[in-house]
PDB file of N, CA and C in Angstrom:
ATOM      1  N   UNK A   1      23.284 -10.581  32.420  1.00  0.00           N
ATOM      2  CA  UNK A   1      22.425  -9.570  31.850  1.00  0.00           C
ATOM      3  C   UNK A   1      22.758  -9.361  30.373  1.00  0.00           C
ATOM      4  N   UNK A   2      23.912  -9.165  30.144  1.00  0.00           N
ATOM      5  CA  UNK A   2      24.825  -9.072  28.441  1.00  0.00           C
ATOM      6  C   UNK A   2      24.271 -10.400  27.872  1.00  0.00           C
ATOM      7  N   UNK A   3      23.914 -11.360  28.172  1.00  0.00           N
ATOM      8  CA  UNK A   3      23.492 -12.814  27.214  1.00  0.00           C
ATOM      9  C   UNK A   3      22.186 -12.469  26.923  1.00  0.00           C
ATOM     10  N   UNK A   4      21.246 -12.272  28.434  1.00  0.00           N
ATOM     11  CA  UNK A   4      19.644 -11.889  27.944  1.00  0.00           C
ATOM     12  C   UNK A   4      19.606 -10.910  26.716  1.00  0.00           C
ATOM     13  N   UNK A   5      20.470 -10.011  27.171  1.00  0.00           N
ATOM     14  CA  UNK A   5      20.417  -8.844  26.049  1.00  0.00           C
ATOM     15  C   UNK A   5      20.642  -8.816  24.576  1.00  0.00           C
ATOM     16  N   UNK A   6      21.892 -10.165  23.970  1.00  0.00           N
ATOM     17  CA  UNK A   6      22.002 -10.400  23.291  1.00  0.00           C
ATOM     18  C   UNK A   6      20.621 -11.661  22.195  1.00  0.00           C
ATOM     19  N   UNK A   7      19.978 -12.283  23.231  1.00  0.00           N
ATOM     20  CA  UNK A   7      19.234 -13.367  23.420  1.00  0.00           C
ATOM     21  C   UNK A   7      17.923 -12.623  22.585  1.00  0.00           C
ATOM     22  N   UNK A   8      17.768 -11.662  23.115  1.00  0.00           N
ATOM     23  CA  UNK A   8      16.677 -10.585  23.093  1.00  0.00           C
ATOM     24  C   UNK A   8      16.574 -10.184  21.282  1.00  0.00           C
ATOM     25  N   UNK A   9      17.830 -10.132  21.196  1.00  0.00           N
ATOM     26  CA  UNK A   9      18.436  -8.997  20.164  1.00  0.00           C
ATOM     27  C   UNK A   9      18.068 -10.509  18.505  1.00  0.00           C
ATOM     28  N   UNK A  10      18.658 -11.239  18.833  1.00  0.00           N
ATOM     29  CA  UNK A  10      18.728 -12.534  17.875  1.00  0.00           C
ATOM     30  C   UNK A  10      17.252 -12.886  17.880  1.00  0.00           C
ATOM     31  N   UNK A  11      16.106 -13.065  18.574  1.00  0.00           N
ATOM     32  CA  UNK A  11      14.758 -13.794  18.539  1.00  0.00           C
ATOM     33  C   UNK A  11      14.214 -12.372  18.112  1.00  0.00           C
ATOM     34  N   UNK A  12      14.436 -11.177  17.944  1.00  0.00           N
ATOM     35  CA  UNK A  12      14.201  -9.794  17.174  1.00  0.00           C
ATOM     36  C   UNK A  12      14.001  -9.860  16.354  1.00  0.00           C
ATOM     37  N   UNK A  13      15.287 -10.705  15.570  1.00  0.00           N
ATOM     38  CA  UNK A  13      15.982 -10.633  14.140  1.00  0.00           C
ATOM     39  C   UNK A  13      15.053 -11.689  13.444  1.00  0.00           C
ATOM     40  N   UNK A  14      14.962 -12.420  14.018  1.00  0.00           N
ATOM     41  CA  UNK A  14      13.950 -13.523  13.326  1.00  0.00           C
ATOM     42  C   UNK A  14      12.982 -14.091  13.519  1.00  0.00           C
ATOM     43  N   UNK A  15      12.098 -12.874  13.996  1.00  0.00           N
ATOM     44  CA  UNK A  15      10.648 -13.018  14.196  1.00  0.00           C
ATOM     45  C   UNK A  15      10.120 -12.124  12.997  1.00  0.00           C
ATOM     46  N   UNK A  16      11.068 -10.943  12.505  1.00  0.00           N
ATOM     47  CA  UNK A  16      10.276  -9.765  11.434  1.00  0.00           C
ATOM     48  C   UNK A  16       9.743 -10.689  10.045  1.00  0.00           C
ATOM     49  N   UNK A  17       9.001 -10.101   9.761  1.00  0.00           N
ATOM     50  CA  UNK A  17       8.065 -10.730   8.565  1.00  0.00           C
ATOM     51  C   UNK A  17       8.625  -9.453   7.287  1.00  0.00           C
ATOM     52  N   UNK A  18       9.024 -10.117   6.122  1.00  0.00           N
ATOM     53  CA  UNK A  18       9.253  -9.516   4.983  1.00  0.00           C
ATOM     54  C   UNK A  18       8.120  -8.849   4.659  1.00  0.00           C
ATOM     55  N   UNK A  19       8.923  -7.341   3.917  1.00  0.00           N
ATOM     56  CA  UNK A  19       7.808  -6.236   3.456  1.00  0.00           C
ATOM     57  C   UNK A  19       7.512  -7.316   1.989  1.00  0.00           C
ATOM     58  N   UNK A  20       6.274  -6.173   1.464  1.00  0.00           N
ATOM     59  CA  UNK A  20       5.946  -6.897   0.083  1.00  0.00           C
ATOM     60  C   UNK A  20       7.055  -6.254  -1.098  1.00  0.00           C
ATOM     61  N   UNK A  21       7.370  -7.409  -1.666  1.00  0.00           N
ATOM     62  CA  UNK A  21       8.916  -7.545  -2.663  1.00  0.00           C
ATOM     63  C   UNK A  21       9.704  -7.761  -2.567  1.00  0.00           C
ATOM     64  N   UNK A  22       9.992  -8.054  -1.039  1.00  0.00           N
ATOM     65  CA  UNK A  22      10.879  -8.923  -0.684  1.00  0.00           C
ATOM     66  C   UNK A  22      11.343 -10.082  -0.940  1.00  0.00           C
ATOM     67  N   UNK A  23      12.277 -10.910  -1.717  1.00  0.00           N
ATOM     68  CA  UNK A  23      12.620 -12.176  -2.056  1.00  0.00           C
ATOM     69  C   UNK A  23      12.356 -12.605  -0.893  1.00  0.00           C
ATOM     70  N   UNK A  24      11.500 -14.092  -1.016  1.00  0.00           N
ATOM     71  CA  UNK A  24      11.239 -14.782  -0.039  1.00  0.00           C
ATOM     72  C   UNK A  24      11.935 -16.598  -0.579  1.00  0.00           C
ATOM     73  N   UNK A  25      11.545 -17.300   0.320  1.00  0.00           N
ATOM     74  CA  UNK A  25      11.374 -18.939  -0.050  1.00  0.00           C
ATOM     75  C   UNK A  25      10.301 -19.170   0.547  1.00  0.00           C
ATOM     76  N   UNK A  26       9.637 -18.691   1.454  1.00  0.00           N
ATOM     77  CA  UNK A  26       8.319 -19.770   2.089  1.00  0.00           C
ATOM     78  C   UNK A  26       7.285 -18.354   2.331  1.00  0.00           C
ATOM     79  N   UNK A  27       5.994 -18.846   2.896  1.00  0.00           N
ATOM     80  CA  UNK A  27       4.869 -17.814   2.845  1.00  0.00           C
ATOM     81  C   UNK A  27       5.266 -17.688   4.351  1.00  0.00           C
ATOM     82  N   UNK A  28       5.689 -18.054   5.169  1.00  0.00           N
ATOM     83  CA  UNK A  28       5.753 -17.812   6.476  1.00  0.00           C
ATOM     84  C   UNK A  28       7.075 -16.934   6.198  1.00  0.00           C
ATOM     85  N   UNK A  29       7.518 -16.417   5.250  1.00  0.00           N
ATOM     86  CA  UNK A  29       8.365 -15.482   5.802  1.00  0.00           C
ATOM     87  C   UNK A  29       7.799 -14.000   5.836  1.00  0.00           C
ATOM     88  N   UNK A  30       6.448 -13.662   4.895  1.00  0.00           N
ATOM     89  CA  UNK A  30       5.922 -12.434   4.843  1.00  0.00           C
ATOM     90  C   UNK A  30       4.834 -12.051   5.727  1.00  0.00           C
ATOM     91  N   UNK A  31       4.896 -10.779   5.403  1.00  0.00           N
ATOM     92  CA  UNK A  31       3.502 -10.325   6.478  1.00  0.00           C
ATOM     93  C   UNK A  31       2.262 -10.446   5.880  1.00  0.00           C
ATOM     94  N   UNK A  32       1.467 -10.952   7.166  1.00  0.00           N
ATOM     95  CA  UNK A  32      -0.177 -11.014   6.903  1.00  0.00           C
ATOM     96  C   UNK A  32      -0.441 -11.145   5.572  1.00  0.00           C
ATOM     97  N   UNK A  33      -1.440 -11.962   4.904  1.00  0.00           N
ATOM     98  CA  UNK A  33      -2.042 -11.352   3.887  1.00  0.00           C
ATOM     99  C   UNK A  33      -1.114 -11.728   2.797  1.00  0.00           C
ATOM    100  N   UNK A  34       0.023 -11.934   2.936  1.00  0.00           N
ATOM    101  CA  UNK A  34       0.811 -12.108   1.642  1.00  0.00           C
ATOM    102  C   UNK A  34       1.073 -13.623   1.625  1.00  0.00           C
ATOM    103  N   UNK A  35       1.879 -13.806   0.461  1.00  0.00           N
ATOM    104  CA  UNK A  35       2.389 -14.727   0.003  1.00  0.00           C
ATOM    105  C   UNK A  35       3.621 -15.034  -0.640  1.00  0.00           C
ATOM    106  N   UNK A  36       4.687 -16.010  -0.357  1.00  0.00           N
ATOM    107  CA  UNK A  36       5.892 -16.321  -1.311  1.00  0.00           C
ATOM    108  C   UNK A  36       5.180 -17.006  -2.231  1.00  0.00           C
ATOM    109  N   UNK A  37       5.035 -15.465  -3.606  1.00  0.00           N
ATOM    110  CA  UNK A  37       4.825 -15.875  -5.127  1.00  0.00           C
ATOM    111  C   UNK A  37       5.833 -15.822  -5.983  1.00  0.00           C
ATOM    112  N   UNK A  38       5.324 -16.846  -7.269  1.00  0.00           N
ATOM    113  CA  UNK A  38       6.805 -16.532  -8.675  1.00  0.00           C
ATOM    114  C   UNK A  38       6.322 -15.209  -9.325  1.00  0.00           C
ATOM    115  N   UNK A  39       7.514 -14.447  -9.679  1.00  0.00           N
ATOM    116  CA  UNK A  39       7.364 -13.379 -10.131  1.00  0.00           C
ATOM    117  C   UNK A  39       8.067 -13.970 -11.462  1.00  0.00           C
ATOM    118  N   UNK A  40       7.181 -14.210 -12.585  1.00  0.00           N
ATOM    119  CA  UNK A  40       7.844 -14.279 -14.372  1.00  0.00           C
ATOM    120  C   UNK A  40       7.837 -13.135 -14.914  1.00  0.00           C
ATOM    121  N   UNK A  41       8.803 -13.366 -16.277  1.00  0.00           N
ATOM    122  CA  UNK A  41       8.436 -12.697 -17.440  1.00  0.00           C
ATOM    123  C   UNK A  41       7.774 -14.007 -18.562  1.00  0.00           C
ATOM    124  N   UNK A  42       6.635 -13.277 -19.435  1.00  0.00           N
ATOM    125  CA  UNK A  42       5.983 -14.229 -19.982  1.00  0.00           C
ATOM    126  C   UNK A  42       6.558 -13.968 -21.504  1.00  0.00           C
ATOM    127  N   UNK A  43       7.431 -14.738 -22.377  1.00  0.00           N
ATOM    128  CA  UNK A  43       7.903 -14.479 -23.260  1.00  0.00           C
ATOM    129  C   UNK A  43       7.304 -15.605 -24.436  1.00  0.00           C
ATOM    130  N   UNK A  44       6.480 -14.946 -25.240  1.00  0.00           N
ATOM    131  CA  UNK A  44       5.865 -15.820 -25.972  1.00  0.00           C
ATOM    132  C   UNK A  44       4.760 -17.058 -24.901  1.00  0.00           C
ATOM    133  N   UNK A  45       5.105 -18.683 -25.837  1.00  0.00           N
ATOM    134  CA  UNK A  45       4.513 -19.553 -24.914  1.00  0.00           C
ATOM    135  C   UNK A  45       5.884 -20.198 -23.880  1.00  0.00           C
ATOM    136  N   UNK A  46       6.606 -19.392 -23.367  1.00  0.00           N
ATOM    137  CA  UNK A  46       8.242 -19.501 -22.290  1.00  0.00           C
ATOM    138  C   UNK A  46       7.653 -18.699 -21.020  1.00  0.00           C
ATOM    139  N   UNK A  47       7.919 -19.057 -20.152  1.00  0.00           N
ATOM    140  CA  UNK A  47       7.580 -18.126 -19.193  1.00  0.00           C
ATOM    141  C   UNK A  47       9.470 -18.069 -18.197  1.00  0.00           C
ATOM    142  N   UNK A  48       9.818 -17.279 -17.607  1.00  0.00           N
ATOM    143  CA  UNK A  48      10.884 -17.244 -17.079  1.00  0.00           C
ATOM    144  C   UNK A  48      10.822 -16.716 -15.450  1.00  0.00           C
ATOM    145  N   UNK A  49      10.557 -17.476 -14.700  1.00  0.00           N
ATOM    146  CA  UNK A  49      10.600 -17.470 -13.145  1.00  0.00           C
ATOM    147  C   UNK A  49      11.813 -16.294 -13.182  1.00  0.00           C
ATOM    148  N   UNK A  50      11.621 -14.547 -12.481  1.00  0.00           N
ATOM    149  CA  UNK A  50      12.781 -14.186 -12.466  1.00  0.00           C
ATOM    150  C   UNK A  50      12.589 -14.125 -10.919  1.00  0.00           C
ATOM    151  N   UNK A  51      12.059 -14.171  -9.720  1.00  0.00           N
ATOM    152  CA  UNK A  51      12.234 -14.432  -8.477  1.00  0.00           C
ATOM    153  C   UNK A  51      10.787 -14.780  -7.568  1.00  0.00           C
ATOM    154  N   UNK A  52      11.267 -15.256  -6.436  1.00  0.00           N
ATOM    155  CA  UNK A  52      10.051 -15.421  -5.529  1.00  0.00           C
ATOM    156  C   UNK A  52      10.172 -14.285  -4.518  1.00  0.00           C
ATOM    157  N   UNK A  53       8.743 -13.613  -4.248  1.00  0.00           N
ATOM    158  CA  UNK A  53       8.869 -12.241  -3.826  1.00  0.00           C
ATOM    159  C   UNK A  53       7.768 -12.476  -2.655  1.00  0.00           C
ATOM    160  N   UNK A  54       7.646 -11.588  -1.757  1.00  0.00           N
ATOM    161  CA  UNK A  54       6.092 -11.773  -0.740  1.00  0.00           C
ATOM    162  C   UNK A  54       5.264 -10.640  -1.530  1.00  0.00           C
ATOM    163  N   UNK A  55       3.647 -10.764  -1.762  1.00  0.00           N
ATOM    164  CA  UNK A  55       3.126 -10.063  -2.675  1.00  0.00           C
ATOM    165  C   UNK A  55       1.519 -10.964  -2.613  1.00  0.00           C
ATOM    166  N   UNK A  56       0.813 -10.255  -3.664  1.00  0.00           N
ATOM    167  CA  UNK A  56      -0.343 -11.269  -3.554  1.00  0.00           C
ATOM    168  C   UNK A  56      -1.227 -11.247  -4.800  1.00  0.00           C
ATOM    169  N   UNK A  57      -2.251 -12.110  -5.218  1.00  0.00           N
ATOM    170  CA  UNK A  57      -2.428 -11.931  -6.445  1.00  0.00           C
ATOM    171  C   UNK A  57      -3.412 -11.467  -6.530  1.00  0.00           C
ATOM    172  N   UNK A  58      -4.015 -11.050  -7.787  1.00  0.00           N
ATOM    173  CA  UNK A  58      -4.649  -9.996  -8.426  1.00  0.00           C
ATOM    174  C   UNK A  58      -5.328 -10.032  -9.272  1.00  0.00           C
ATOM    175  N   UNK A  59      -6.656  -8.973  -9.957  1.00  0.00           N
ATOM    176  CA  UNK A  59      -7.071  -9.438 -11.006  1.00  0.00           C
ATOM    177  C   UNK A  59      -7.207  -7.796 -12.021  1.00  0.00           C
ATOM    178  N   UNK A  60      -6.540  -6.725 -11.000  1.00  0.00           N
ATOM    179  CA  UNK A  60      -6.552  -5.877 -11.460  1.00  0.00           C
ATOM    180  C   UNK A  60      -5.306  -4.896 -10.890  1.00  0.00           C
ATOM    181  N   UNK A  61      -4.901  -3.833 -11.291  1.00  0.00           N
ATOM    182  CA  UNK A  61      -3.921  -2.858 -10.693  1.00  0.00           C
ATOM    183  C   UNK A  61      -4.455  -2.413  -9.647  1.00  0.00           C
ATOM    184  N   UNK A  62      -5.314  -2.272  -9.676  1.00  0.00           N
ATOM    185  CA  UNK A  62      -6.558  -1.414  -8.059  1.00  0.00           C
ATOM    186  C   UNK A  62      -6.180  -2.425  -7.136  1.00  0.00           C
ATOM    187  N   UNK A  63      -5.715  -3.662  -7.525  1.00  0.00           N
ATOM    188  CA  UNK A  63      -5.997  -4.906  -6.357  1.00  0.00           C
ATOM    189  C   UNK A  63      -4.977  -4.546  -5.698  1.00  0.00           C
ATOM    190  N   UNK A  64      -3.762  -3.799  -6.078  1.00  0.00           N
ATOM    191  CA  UNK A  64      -2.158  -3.836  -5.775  1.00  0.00           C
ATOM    192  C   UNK A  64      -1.883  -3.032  -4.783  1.00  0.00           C
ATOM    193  N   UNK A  65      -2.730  -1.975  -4.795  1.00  0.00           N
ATOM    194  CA  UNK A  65      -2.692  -0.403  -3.875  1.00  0.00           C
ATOM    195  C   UNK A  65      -2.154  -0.553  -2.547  1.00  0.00           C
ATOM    196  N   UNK A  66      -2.985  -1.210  -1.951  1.00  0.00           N
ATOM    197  CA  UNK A  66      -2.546  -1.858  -0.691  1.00  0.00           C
ATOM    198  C   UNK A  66      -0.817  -1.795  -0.354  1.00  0.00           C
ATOM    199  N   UNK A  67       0.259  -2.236  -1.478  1.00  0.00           N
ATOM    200  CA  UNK A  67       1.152  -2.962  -1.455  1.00  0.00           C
ATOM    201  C   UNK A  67       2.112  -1.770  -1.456  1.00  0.00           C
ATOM    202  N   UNK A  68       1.262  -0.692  -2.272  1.00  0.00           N
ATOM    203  CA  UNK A  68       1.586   0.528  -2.618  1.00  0.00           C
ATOM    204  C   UNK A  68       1.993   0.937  -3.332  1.00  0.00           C
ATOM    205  N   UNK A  69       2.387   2.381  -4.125  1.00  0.00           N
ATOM    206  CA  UNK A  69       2.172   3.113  -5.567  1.00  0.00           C
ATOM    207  C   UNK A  69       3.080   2.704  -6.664  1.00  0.00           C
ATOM    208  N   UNK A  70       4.134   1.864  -5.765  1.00  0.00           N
ATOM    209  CA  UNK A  70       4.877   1.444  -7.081  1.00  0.00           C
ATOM    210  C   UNK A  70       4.359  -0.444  -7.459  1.00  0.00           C
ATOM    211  N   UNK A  71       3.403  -0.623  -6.997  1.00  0.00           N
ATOM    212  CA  UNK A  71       2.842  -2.053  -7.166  1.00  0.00           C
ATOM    213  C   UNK A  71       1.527  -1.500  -8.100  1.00  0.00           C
ATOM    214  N   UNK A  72       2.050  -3.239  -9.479  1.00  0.00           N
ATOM    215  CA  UNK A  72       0.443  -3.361 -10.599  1.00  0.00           C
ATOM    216  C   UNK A  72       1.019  -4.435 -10.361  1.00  0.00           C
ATOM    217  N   UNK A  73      -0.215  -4.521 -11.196  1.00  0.00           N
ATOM    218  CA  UNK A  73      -0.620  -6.442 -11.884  1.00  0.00           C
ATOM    219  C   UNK A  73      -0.140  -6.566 -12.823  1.00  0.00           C
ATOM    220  N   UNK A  74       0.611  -8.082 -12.801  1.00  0.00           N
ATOM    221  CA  UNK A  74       1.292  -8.555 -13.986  1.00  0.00           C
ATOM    222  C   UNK A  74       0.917  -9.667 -14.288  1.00  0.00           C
ATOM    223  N   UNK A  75       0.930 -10.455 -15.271  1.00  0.00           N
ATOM    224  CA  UNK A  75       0.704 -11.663 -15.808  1.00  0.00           C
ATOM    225  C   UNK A  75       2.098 -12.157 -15.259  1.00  0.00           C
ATOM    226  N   UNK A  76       2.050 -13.800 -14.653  1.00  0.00           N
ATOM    227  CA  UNK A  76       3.171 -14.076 -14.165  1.00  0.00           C
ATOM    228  C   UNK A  76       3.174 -15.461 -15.214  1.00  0.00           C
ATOM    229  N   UNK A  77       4.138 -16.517 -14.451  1.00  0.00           N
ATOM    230  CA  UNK A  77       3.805 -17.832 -15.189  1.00  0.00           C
ATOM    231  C   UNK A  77       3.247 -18.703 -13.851  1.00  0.00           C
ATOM    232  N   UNK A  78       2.313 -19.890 -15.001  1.00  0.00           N
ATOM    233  CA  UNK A  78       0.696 -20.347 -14.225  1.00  0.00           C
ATOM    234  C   UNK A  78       0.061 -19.570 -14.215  1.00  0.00           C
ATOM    235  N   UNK A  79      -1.025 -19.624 -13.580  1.00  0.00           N
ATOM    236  CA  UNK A  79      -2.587 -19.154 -13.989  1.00  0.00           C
ATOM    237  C   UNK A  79      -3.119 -17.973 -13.178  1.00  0.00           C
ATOM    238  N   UNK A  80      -2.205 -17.530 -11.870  1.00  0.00           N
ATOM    239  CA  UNK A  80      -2.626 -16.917 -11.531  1.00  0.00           C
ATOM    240  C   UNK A  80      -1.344 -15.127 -11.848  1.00  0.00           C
ATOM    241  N   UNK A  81      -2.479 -13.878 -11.683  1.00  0.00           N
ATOM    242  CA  UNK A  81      -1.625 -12.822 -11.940  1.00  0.00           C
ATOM    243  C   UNK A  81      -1.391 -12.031 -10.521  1.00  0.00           C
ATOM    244  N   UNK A  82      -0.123 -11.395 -10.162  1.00  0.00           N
ATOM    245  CA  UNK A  82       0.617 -11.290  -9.082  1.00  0.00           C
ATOM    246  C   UNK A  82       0.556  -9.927  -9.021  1.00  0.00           C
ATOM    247  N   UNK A  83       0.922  -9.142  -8.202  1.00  0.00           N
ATOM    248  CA  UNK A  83       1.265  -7.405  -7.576  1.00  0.00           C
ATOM    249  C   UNK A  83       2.847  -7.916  -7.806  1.00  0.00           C
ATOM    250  N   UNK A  84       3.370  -6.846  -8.751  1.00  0.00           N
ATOM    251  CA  UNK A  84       4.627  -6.816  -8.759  1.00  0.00           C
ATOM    252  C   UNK A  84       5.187  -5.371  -8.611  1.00  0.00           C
ATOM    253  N   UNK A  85       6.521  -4.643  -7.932  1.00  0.00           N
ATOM    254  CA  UNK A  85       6.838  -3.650  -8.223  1.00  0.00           C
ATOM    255  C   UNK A  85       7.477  -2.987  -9.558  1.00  0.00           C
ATOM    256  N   UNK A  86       7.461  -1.463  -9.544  1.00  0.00           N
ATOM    257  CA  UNK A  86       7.950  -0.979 -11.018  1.00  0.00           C
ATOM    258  C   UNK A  86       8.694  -0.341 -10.602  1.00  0.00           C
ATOM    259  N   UNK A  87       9.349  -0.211  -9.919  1.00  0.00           N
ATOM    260  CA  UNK A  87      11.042   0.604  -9.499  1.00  0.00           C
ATOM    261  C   UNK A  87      11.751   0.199  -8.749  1.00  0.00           C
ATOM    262  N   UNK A  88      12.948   0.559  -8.706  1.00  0.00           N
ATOM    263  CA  UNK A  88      13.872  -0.060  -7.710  1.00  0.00           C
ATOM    264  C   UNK A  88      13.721   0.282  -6.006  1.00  0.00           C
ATOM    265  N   UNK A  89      13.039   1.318  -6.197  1.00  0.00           N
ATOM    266  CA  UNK A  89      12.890   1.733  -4.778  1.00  0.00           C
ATOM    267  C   UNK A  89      12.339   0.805  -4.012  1.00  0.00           C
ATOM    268  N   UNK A  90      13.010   1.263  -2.455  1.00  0.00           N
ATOM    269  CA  UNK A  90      12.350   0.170  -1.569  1.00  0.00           C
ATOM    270  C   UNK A  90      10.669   0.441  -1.447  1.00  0.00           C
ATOM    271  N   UNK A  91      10.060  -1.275  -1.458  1.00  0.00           N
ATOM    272  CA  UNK A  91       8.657  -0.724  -1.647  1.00  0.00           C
ATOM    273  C   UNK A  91       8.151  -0.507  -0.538  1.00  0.00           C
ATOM    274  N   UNK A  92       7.347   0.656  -0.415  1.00  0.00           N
ATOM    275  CA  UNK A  92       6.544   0.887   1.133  1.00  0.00           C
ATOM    276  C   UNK A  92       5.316  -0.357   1.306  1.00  0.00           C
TER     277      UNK A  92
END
């Protein structure tokens, strides 16, 4: 019964799908709807990959809401623009 239980406990752990802002590596690690995107800073014509996050892209701040109040739109690097957060807080 203690193995099922433990068994139970481990296929738990790694079935949850990352909230949005979560550092990810693959799109199958986030929930629905999202995506493992690059989050840049665009410095001049440099762009600087500072992480891959679950999130989704955008063409406006309204697009972000969803993600919630501390998510806008940012210009990332490549062509498309991303929902990124603006505080440290965990994002809802």
């Amino acid at each position: 019964m203690m193995r099922f239980a433990l068994l139970m406990i481990a296929v738990a752990c790694t079935s949850s799908k990352l909230t949005p802002g979560a550092q990810c590596s693959t799109s199958d690690q986030c929930e629905t709807g999202q995506s493992c995107l690059q989050i840049g800073e665009v410095l001049g014509p440099q762009c600087e990959v500072l992480a891959s996050v679950c999130t989704i892209t955008c063409g406006s701040d309204s697009d972000c809401s969803a993600l919630g109040s501390s998510f806008l739109c940012f210009e990332s690097c490549g062509s498309a623009m991303v929902c990124g957060a603006t505080d440290t807080a965990e994002p809802s």
